[in-house]
N, C-alpha and C. Protein backbone atom coordinates (compact mmCIF):
# COMPACT_ATOMS: atom_id res chain seq x y z
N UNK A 1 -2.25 9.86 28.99
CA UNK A 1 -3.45 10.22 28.24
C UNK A 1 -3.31 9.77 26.78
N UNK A 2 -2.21 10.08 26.36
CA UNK A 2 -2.33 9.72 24.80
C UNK A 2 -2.41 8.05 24.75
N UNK A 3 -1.41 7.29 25.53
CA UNK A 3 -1.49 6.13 25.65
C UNK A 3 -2.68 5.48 25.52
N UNK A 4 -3.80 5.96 26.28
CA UNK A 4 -5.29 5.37 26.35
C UNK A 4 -5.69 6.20 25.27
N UNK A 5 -5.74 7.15 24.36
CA UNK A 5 -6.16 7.31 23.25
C UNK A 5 -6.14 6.39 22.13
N UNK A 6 -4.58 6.21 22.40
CA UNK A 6 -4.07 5.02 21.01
C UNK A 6 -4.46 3.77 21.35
N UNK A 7 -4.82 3.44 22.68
CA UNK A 7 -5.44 1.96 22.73
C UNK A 7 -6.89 2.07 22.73
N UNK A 8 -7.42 2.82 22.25
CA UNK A 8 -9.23 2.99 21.76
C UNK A 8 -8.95 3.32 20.43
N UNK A 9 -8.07 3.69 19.92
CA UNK A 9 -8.09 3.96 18.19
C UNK A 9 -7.27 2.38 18.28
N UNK A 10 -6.47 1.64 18.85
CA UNK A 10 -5.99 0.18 17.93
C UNK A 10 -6.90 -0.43 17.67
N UNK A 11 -8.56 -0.30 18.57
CA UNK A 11 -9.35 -1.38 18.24
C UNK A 11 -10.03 -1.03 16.83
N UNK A 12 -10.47 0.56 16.48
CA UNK A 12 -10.56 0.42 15.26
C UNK A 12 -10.42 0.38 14.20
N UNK A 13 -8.53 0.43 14.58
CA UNK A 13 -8.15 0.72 13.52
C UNK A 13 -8.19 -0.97 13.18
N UNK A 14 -7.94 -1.68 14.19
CA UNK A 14 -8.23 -3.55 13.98
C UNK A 14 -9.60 -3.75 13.02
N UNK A 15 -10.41 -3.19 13.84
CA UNK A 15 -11.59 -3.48 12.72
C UNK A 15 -12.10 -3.18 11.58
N UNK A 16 -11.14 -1.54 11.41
CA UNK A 16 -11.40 -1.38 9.77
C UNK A 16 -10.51 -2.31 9.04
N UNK A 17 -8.91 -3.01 9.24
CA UNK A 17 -8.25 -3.74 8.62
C UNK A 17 -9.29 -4.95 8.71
N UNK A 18 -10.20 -5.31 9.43
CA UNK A 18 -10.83 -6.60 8.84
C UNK A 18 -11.92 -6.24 8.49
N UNK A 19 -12.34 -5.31 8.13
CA UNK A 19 -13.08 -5.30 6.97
C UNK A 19 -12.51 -5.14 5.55
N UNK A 20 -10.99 -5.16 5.27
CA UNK A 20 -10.45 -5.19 4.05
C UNK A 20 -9.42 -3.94 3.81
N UNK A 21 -9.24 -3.23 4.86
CA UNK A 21 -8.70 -1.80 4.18
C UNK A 21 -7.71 -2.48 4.88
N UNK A 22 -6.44 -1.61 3.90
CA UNK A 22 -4.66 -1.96 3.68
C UNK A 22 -4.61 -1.11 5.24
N UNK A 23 -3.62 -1.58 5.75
CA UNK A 23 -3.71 -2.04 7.05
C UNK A 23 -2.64 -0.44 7.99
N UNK A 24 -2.07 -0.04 6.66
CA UNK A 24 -1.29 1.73 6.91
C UNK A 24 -2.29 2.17 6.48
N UNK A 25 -2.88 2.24 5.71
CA UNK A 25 -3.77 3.53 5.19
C UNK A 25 -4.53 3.58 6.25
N UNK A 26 -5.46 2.11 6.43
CA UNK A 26 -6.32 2.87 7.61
C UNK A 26 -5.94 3.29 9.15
N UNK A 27 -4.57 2.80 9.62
CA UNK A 27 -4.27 3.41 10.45
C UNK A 27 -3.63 4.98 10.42
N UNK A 28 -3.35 4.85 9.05
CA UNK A 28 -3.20 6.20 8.97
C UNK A 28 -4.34 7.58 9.13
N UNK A 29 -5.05 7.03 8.22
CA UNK A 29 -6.67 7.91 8.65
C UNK A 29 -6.89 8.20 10.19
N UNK A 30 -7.08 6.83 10.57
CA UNK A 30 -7.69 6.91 12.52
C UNK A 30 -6.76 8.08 13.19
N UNK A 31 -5.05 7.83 12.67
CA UNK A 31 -4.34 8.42 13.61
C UNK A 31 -4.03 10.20 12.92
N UNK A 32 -4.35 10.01 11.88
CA UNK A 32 -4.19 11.34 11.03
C UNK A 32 -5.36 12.28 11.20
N UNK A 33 -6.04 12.32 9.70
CA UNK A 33 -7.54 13.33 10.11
C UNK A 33 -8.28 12.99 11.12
N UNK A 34 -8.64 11.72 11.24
CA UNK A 34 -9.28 11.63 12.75
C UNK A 34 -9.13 12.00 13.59
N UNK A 35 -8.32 11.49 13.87
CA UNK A 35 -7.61 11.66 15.43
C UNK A 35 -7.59 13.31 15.13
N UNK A 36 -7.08 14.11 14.28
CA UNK A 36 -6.84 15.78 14.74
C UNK A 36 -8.40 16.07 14.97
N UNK A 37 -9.28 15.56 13.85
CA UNK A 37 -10.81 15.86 14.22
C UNK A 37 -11.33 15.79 15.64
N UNK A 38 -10.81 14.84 16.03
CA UNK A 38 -11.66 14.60 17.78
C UNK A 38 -10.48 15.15 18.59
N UNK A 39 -9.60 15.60 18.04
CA UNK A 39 -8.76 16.44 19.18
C UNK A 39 -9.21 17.70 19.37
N UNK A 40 -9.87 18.62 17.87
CA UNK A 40 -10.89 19.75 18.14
C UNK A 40 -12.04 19.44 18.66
N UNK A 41 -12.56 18.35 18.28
CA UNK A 41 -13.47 17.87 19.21
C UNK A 41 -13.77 17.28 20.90
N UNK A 42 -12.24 17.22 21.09
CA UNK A 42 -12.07 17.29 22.33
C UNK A 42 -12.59 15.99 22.85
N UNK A 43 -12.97 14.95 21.99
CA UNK A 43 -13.46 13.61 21.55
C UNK A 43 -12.27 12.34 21.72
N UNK A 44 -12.74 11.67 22.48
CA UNK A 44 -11.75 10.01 21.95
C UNK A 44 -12.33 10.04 20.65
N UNK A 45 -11.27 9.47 19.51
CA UNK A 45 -11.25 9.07 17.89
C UNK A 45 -12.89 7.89 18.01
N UNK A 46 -12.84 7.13 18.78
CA UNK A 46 -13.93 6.08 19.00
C UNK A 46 -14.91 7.01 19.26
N UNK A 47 -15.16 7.51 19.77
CA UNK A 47 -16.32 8.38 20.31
C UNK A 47 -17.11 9.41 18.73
N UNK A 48 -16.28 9.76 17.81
CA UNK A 48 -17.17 10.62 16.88
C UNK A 48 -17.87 9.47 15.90
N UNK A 49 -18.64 10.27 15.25
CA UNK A 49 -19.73 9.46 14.67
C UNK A 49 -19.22 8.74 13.28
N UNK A 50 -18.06 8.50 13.22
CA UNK A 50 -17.50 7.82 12.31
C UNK A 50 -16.88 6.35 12.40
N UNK A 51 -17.25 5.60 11.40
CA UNK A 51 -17.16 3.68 11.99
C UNK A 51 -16.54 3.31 11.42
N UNK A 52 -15.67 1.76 11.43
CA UNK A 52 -14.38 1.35 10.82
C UNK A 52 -15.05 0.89 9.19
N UNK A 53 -16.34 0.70 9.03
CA UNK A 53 -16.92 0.59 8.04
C UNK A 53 -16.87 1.87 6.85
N UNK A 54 -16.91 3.49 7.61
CA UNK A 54 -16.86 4.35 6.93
C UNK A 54 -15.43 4.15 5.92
N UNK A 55 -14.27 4.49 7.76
CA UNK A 55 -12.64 4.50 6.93
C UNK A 55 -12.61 3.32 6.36
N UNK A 56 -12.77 2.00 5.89
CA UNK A 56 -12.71 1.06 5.24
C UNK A 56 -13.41 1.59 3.69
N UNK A 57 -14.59 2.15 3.60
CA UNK A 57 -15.41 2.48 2.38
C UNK A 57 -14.34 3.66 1.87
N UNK A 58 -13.72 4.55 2.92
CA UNK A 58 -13.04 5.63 1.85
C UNK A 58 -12.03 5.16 1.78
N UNK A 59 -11.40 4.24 2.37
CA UNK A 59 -9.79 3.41 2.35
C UNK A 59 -10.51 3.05 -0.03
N UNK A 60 -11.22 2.53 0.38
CA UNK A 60 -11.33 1.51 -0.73
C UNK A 60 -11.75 2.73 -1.97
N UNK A 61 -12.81 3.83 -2.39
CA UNK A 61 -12.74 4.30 -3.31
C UNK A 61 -11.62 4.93 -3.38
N UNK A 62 -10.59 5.54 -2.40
CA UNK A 62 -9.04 6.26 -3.07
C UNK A 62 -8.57 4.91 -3.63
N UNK A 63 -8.61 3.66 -3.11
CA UNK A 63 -7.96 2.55 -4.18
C UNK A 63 -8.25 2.64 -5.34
N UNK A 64 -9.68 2.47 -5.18
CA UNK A 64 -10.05 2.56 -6.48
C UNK A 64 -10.23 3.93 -7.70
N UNK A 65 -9.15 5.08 -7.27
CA UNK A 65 -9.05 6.17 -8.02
C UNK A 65 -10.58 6.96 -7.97
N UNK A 66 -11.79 6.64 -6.94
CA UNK A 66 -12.66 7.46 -6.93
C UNK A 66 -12.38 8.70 -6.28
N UNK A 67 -11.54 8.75 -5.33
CA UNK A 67 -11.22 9.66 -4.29
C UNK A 67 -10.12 9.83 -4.38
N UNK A 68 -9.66 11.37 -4.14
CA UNK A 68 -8.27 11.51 -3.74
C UNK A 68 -8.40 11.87 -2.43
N UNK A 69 -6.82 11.74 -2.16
CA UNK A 69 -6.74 12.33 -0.36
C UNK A 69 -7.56 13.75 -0.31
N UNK A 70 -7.12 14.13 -0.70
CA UNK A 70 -7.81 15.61 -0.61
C UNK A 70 -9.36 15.82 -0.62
N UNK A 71 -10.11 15.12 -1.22
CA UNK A 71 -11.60 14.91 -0.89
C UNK A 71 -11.79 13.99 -0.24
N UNK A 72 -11.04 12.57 -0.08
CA UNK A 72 -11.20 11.90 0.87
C UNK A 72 -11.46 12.72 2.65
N UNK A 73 -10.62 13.91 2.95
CA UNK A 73 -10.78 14.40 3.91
C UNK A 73 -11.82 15.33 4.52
N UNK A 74 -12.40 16.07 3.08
CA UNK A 74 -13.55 16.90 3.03
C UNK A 74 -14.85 15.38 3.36
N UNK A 75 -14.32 14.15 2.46
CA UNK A 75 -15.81 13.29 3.12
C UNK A 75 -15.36 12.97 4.75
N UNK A 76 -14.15 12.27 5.14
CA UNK A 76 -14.10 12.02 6.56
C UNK A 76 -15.02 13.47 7.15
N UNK A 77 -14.50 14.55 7.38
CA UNK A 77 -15.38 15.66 7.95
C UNK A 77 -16.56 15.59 8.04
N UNK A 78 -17.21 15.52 6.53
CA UNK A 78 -18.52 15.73 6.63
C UNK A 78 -19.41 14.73 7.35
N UNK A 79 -18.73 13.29 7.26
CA UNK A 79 -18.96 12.19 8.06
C UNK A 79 -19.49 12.58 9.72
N UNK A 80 -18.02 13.31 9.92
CA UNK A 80 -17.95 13.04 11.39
C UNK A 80 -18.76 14.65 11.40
N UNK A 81 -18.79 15.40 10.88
CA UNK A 81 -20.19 16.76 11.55
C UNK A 81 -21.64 16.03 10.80
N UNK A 82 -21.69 14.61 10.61
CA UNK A 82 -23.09 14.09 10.35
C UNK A 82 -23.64 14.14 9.28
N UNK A 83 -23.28 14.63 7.86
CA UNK A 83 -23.81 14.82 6.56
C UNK A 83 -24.23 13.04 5.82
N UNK A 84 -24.12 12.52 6.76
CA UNK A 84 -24.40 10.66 6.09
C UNK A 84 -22.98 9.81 5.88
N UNK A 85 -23.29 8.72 5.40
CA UNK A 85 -22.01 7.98 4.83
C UNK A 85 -21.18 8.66 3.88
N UNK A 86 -20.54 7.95 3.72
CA UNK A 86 -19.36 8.19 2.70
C UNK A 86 -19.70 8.71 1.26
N UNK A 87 -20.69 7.24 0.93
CA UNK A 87 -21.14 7.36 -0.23
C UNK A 87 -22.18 8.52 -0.35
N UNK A 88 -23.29 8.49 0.86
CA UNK A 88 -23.96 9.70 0.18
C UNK A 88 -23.46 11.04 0.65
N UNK A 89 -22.36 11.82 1.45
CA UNK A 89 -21.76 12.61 1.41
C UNK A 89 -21.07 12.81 -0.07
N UNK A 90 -20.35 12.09 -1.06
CA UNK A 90 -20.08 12.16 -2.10
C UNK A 90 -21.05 12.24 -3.11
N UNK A 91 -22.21 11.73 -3.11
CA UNK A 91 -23.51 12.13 -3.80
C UNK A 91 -23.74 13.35 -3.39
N UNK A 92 -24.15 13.71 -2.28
CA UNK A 92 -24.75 15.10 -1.87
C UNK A 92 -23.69 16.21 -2.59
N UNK A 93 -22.70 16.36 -2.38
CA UNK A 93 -21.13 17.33 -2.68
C UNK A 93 -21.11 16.99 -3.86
N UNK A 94 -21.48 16.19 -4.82
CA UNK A 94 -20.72 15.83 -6.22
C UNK A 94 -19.21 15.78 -6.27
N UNK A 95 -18.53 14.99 -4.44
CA UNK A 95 -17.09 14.69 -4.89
C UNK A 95 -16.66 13.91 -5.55
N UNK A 96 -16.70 13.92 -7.18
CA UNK A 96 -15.93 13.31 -8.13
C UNK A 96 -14.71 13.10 -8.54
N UNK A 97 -14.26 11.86 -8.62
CA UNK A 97 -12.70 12.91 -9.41
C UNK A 97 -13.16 12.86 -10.52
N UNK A 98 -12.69 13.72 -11.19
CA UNK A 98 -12.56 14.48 -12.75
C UNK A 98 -11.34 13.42 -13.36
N UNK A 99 -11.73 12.09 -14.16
CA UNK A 99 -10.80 11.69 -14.89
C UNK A 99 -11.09 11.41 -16.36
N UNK A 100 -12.44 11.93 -16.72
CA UNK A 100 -12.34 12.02 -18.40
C UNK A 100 -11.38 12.38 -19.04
N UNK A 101 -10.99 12.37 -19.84
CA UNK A 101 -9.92 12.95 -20.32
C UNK A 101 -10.37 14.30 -21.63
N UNK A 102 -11.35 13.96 -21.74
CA UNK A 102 -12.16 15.25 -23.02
C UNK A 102 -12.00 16.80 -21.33
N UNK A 103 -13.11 16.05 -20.37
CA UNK A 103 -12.52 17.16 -19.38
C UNK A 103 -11.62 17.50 -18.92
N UNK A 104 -10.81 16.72 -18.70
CA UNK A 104 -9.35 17.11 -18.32
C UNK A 104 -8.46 17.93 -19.40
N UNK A 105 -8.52 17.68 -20.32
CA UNK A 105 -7.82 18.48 -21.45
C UNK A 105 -8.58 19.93 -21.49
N UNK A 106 -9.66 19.70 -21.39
CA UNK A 106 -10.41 21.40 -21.25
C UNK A 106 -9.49 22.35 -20.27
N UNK A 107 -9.53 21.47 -19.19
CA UNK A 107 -8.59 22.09 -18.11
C UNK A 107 -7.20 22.19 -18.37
N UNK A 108 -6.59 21.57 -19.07
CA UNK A 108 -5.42 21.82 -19.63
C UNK A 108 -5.09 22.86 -20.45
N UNK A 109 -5.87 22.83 -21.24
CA UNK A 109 -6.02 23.43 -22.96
C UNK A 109 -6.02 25.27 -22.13
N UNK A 110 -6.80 25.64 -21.06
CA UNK A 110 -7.23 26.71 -20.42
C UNK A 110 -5.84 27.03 -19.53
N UNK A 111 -5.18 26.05 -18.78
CA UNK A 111 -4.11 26.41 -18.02
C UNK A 111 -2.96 26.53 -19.02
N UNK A 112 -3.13 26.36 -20.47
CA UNK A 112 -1.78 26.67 -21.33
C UNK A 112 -2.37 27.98 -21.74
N UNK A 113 -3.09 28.14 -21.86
CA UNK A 113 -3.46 29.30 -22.57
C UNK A 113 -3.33 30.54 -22.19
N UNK A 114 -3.35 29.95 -20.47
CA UNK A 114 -3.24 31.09 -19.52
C UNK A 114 -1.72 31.23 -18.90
N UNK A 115 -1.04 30.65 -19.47
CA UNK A 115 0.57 30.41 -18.89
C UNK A 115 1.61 30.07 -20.22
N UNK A 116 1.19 30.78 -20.90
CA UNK A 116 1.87 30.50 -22.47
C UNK A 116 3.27 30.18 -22.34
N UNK A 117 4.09 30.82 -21.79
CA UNK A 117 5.26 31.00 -21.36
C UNK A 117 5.65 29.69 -20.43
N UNK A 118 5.32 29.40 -19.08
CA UNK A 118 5.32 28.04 -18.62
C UNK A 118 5.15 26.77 -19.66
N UNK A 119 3.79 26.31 -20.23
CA UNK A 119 3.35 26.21 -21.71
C UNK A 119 5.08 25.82 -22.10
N UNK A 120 5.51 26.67 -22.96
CA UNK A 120 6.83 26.97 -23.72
C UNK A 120 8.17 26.37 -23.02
N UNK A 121 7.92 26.68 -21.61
CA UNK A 121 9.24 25.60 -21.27
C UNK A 121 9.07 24.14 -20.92
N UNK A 122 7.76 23.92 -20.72
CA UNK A 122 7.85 22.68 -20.80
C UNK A 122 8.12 22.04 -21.87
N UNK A 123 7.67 22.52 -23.43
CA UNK A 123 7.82 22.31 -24.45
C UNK A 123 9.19 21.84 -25.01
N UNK A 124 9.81 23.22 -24.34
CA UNK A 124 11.43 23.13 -24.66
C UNK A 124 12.41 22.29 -23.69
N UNK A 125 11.68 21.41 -22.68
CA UNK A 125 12.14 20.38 -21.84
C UNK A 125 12.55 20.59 -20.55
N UNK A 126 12.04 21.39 -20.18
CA UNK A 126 12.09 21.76 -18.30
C UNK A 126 10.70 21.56 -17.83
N UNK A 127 10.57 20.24 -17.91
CA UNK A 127 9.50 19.26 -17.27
C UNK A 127 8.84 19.73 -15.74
N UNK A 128 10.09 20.21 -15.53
CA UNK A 128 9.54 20.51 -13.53
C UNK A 128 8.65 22.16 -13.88
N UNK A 129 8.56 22.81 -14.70
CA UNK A 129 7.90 23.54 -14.88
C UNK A 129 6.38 23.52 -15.30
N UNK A 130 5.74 22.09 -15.19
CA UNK A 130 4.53 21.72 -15.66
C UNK A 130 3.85 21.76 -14.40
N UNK A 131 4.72 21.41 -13.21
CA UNK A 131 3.92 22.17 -11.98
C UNK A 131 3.28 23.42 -12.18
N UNK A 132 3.32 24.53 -12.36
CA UNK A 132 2.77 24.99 -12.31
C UNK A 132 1.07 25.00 -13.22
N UNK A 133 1.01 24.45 -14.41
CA UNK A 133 0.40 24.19 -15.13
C UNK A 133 -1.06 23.13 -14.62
N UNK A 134 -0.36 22.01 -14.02
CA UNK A 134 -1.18 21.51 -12.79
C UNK A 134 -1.91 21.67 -11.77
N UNK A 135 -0.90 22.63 -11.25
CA UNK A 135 -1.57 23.33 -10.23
C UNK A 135 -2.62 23.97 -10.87
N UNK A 136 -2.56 25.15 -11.95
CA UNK A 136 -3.79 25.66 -12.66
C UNK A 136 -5.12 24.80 -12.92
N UNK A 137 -4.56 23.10 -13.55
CA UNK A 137 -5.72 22.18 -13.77
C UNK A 137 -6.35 22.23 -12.70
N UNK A 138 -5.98 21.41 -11.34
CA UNK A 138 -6.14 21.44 -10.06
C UNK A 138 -7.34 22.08 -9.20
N UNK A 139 -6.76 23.36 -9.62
CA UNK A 139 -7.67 24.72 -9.26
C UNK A 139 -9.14 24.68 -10.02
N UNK A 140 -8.76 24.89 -11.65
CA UNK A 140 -10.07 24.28 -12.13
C UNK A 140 -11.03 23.55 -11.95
N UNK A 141 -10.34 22.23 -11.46
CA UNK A 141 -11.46 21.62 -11.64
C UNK A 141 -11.53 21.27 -9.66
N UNK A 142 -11.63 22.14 -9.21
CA UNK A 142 -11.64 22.12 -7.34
C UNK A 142 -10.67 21.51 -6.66
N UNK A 143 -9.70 21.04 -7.11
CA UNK A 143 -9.15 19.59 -6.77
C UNK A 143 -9.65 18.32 -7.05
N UNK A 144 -10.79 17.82 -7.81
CA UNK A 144 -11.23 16.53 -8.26
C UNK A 144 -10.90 15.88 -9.42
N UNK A 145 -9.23 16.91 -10.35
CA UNK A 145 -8.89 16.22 -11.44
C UNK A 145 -8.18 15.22 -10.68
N UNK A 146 -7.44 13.81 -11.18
CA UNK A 146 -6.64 12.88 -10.96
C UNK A 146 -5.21 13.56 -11.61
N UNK A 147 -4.27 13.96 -10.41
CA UNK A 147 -3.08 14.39 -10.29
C UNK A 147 -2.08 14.04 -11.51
N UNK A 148 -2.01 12.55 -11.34
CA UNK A 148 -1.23 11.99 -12.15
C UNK A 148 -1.90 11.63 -13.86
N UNK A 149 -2.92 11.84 -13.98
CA UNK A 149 -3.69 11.41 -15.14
C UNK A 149 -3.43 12.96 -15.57
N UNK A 150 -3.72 14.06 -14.84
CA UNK A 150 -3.83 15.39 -15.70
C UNK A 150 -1.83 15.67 -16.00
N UNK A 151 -0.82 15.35 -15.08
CA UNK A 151 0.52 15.28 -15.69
C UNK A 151 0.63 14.65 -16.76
N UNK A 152 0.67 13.02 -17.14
CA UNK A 152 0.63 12.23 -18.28
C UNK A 152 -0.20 13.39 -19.42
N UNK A 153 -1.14 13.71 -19.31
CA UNK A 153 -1.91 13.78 -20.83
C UNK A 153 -1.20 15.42 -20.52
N UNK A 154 -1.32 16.64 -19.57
CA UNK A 154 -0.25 17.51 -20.11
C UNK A 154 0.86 17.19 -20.72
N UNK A 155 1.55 16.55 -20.53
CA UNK A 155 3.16 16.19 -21.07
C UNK A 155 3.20 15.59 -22.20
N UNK A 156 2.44 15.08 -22.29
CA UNK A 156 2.11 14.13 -23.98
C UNK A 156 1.50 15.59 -24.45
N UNK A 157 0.70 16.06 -24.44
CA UNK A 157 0.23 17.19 -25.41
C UNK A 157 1.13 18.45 -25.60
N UNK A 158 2.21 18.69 -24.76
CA UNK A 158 3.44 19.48 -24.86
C UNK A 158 4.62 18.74 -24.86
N UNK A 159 4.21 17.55 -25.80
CA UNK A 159 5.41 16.79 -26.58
C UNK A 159 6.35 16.14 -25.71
N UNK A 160 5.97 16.20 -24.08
CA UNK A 160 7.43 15.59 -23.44
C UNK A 160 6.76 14.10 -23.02
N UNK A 161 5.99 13.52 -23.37
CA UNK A 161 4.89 12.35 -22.96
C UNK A 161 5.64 10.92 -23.82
């Protein structure tokens, strides 16, 4: 059974790589959220309403820092329970990432304020303690800040940057 699963997901995962998506990622998608999606669905991966055109379109905005994994998966979903494409599932939801940096520091400025003490050791150079601080951004802003953009400008603004 699984055997004939994975040979109806190679064909699309073939055809989203020729439409341009890096050739792990999109097999990763088909065989990852997908594939668990149509396993609750009780669905061959080919069978839900999602096309190598979709995973190719969200392969390409996480390239392009529009998407993170983490909303990337909230759009696969909404895809496959029918809310539209990619793009206008991300219109409809306002899944943005958050990479201004005037907003991002809001979210910062609020997670020091609220963790004074965390705040303070990062200051004093126990860097692995800015996790938590992140995580606070994170939360803020739903998960749509950019991970690594809100570390850099924390760490530079508590001097370890």
């Amino acid at each position: 059974m699984a055997a004939m699963i994975n040979a109806d997901v190679l064909d699309v995962v073939e055809a989203t790589v020729n439409l341009g998506a890096d050739p792990t990622k999109a097999r990763g998608w088909w065989l990852g959220e997908i594939a668990r999606l149509a396993n609750e669905k009780e669905l061959p991966a080919s069978e839900l309403p999602i096309t190598p055109n979709d995973v190719a379109d969200i392969v390409s905005l996480i390239s392009a820092g529009e998407l993170t994994d983490k909303l990337a998966r909230q759009v696969v979903e909404a895809v496959i329970n029918g809310e539209g494409r990619p793009r206008e599932v991300i219109e409809k939801r306002g899944l943005k990432v958050v990479s201004d940096d005037s907003a991002l520091m809001a979210a910062i400025e609020k997670a020091i304020a609220a963790q004074p003490d965390v705040a303070e050791k990062v200051r004093n150079g126990h860097v692995p303690a800015a996790g938590a601080l992140i995580g606070a951004v994170m939360k803020e802003t739903k998960g749509q800040a950019d991970a690594a953009k809100v570390r850099e400008l924390l760490l530079k603004h508590l001097g370890q940057g």
